[in-house]
Protein backbone atom coordinates (compact mmCIF):
# COMPACT_ATOMS: atom_id res chain seq x y z
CA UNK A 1 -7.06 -128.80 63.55
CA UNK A 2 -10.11 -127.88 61.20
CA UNK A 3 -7.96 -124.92 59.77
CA UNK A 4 -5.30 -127.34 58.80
CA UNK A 5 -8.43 -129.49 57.39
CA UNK A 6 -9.73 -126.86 55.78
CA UNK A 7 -6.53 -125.98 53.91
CA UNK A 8 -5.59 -129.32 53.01
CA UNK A 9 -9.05 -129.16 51.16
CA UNK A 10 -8.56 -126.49 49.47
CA UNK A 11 -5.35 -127.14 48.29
CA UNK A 12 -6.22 -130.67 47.30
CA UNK A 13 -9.26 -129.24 45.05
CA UNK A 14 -7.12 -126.63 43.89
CA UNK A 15 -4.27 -128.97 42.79
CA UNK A 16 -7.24 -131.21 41.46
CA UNK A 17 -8.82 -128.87 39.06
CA UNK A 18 -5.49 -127.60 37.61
CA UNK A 19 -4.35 -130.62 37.40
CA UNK A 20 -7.51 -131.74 35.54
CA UNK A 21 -7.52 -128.37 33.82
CA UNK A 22 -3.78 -129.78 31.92
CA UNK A 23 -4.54 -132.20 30.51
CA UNK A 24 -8.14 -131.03 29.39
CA UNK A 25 -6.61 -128.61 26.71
CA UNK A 26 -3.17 -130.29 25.90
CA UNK A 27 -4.95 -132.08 23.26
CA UNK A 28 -5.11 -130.82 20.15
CA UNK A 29 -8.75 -130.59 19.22
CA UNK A 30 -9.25 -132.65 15.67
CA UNK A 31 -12.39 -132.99 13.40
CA UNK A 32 -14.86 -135.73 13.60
CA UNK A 33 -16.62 -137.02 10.31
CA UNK A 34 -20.33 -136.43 11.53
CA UNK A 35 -21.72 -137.83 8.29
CA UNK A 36 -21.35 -140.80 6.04
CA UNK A 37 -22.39 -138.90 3.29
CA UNK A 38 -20.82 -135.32 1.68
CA UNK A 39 -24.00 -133.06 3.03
CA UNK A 40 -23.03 -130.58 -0.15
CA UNK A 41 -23.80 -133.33 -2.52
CA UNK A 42 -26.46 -134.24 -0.96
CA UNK A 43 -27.92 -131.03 -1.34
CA UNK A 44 -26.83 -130.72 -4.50
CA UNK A 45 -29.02 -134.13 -5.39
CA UNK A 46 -32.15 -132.82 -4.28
CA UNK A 47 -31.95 -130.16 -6.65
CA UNK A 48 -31.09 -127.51 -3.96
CA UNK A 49 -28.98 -124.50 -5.47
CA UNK A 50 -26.80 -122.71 -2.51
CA UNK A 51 -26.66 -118.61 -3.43
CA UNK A 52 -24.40 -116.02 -1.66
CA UNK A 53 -26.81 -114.15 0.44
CA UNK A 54 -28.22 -111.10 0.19
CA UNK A 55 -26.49 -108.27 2.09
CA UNK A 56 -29.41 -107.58 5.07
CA UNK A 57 -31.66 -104.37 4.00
CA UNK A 58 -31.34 -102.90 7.57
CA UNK A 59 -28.75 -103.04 10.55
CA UNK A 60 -28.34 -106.20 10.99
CA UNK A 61 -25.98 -109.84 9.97
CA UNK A 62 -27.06 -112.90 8.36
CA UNK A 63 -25.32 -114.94 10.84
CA UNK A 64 -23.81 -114.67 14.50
CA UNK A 65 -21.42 -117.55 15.50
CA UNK A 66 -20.27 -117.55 18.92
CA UNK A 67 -18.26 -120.65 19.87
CA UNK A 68 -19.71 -123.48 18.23
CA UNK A 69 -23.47 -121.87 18.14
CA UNK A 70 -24.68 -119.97 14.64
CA UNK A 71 -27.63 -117.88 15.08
CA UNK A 72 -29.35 -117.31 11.45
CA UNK A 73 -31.08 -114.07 11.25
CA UNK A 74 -35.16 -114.68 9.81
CA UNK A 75 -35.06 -115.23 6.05
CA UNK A 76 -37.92 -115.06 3.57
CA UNK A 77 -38.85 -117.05 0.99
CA UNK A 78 -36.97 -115.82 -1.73
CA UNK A 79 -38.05 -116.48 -5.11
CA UNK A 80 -35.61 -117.59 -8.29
CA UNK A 81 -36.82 -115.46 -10.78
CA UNK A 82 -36.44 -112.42 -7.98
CA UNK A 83 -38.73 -111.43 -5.08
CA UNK A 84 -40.56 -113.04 -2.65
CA UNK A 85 -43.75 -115.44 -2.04
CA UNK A 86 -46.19 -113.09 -0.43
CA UNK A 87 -49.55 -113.62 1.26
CA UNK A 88 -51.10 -114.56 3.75
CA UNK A 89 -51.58 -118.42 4.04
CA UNK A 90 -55.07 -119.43 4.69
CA UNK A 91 -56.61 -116.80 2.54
CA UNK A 92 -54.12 -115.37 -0.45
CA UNK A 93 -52.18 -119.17 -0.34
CA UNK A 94 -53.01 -123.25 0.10
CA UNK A 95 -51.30 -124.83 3.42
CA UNK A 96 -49.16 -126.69 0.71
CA UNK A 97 -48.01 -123.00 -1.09
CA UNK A 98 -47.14 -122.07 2.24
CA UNK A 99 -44.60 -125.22 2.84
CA UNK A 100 -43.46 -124.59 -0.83
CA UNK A 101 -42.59 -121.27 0.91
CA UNK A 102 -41.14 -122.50 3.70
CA UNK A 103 -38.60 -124.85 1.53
CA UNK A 104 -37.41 -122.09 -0.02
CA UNK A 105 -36.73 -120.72 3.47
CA UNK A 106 -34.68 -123.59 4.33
CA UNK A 107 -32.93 -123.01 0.39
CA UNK A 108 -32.03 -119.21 1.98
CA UNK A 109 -30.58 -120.81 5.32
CA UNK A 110 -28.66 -122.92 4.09
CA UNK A 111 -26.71 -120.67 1.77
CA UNK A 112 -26.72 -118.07 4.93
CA UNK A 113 -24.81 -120.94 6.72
CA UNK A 114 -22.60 -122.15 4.27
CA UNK A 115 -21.86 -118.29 3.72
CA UNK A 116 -21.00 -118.05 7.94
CA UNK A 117 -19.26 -121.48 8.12
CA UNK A 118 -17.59 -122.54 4.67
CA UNK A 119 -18.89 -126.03 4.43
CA UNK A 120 -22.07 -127.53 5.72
CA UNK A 121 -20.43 -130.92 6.13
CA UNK A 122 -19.32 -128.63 9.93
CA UNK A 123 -22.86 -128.97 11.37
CA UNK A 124 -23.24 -130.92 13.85
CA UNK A 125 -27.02 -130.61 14.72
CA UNK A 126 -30.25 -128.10 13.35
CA UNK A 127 -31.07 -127.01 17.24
CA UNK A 128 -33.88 -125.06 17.28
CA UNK A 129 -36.16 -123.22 14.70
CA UNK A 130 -38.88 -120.73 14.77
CA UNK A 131 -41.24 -120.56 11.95
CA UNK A 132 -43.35 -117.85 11.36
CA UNK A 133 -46.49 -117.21 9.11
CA UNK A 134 -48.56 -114.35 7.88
CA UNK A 135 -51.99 -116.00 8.02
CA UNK A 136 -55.37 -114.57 9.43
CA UNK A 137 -55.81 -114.77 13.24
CA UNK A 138 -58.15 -118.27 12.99
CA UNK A 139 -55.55 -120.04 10.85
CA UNK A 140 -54.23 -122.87 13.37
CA UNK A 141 -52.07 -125.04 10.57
CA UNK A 142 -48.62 -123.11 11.26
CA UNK A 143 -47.45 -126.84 11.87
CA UNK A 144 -47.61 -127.81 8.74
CA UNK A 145 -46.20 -124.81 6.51
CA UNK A 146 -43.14 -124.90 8.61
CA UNK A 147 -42.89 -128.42 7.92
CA UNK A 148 -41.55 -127.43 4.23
CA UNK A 149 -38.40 -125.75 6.43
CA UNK A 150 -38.02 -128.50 8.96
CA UNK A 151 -38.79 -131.89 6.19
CA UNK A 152 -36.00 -130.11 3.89
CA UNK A 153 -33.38 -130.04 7.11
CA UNK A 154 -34.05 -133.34 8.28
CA UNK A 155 -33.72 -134.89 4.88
CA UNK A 156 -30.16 -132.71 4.29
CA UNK A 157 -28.92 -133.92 7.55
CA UNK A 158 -31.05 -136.65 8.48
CA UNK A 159 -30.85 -137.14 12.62
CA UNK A 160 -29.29 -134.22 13.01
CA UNK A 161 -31.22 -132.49 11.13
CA UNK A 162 -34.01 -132.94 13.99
CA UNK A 163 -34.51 -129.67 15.95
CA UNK A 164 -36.67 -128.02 18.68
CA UNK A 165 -38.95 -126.09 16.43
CA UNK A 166 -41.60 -122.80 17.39
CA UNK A 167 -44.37 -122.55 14.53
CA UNK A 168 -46.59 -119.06 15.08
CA UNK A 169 -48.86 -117.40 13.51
CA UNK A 170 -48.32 -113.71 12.39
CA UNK A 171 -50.73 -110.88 12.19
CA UNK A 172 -47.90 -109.36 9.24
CA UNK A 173 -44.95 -110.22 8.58
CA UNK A 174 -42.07 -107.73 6.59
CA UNK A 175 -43.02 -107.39 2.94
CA UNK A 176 -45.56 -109.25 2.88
CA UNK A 177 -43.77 -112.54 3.07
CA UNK A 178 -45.64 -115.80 3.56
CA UNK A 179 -43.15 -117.31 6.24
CA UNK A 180 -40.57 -116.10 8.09
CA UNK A 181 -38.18 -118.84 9.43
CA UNK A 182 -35.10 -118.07 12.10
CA UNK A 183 -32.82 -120.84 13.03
CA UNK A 184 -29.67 -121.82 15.45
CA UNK A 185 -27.32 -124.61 14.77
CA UNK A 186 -24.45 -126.09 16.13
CA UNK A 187 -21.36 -126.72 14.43
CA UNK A 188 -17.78 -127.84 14.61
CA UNK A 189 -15.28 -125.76 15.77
């Protein structure tokens, strides 16, 4: 009797979760309109240009999507007369150079997404960022340099531009750079 039990169990789960396993992918999936605003234009607004991105200088991509995650490789803060802001904050640059820095950052993300996804209108939430910044070892305002990246996101994509954020402190960083900033977003499908 509990092997006949046992089996009609099993075979009721089994039925269950293919049955429940139809009709999850029969429908077609569709895209929502996240925003009540064209994010492009937005950026556009605030003065923000979107660049292709440089081709990486070692063996590595800009970008990594896998399913409906983007992982941005660290950008610096690239310059638009050419090159980068360099220094360390707290003794070569102000706290506020170093968010300058950092918005520039965000500049170099953003055109690193666009580049992965196509339009930036897709994203459906900024999840996490790590900022870091070349600064001595008793600088303790990494907070608010890598506010320049995080202030710029939020006011692009306003809730969603809200993300779980890291802000170090770096003993170098490569070239010289002021700030270093990776991120990871979430986007349509």
């Amino acid at each position: 009797m509990k092997n006949l039990i046992l089996t009609l169990t099993i075979s009721a789960f089994v039925f269950g979760c293919q049955h429940s396993h139809e009709h999850t992918h029969d429908k077609p999936t569709e895209t929502v309109e996240l925003y009540d605003y064209d994010v492009e234009e937005k950026i556009a607004s605030m003065g923000i240009v979107l660049k292709e991105p440089p081709a990486p200088v070692a063996n590595y991509v800009n970008a990594v999507r896998t399913q409906n995650l983007v992982f941005l490789a660290g950008k610096g803060p690239n310059l638009p007369e050419g090159g980068y802001v360099t220094g360390k904050v707290g003794i070569d640059l102000t706290i506020e150079e170093g968010y300058e820095a950092a918005k520039l950052v965000a500049q170099a993300q953003l055109s690193a997404l666009k580049a992965e996804i196509g339009d930036l209108n897709k994203v459906v939430r900024i999840v996490k960022v790590l900022g870091m910044v070349n600064c001595a070892p008793d600088f303790g305002n990494q907070p608010e340099v890598i506010n320049g990246f995080s202030d710029t996101l939020v006011e692009v994509f306003g809730e969603r531009g809200k993300h779980a954020r890291a802000a170090v402190g770096m003993g170098s960083l490569p070239r010289n750079i002021a700030v270093e900033i990776e991120m990871i977003v979430e986007v349509q499908e």
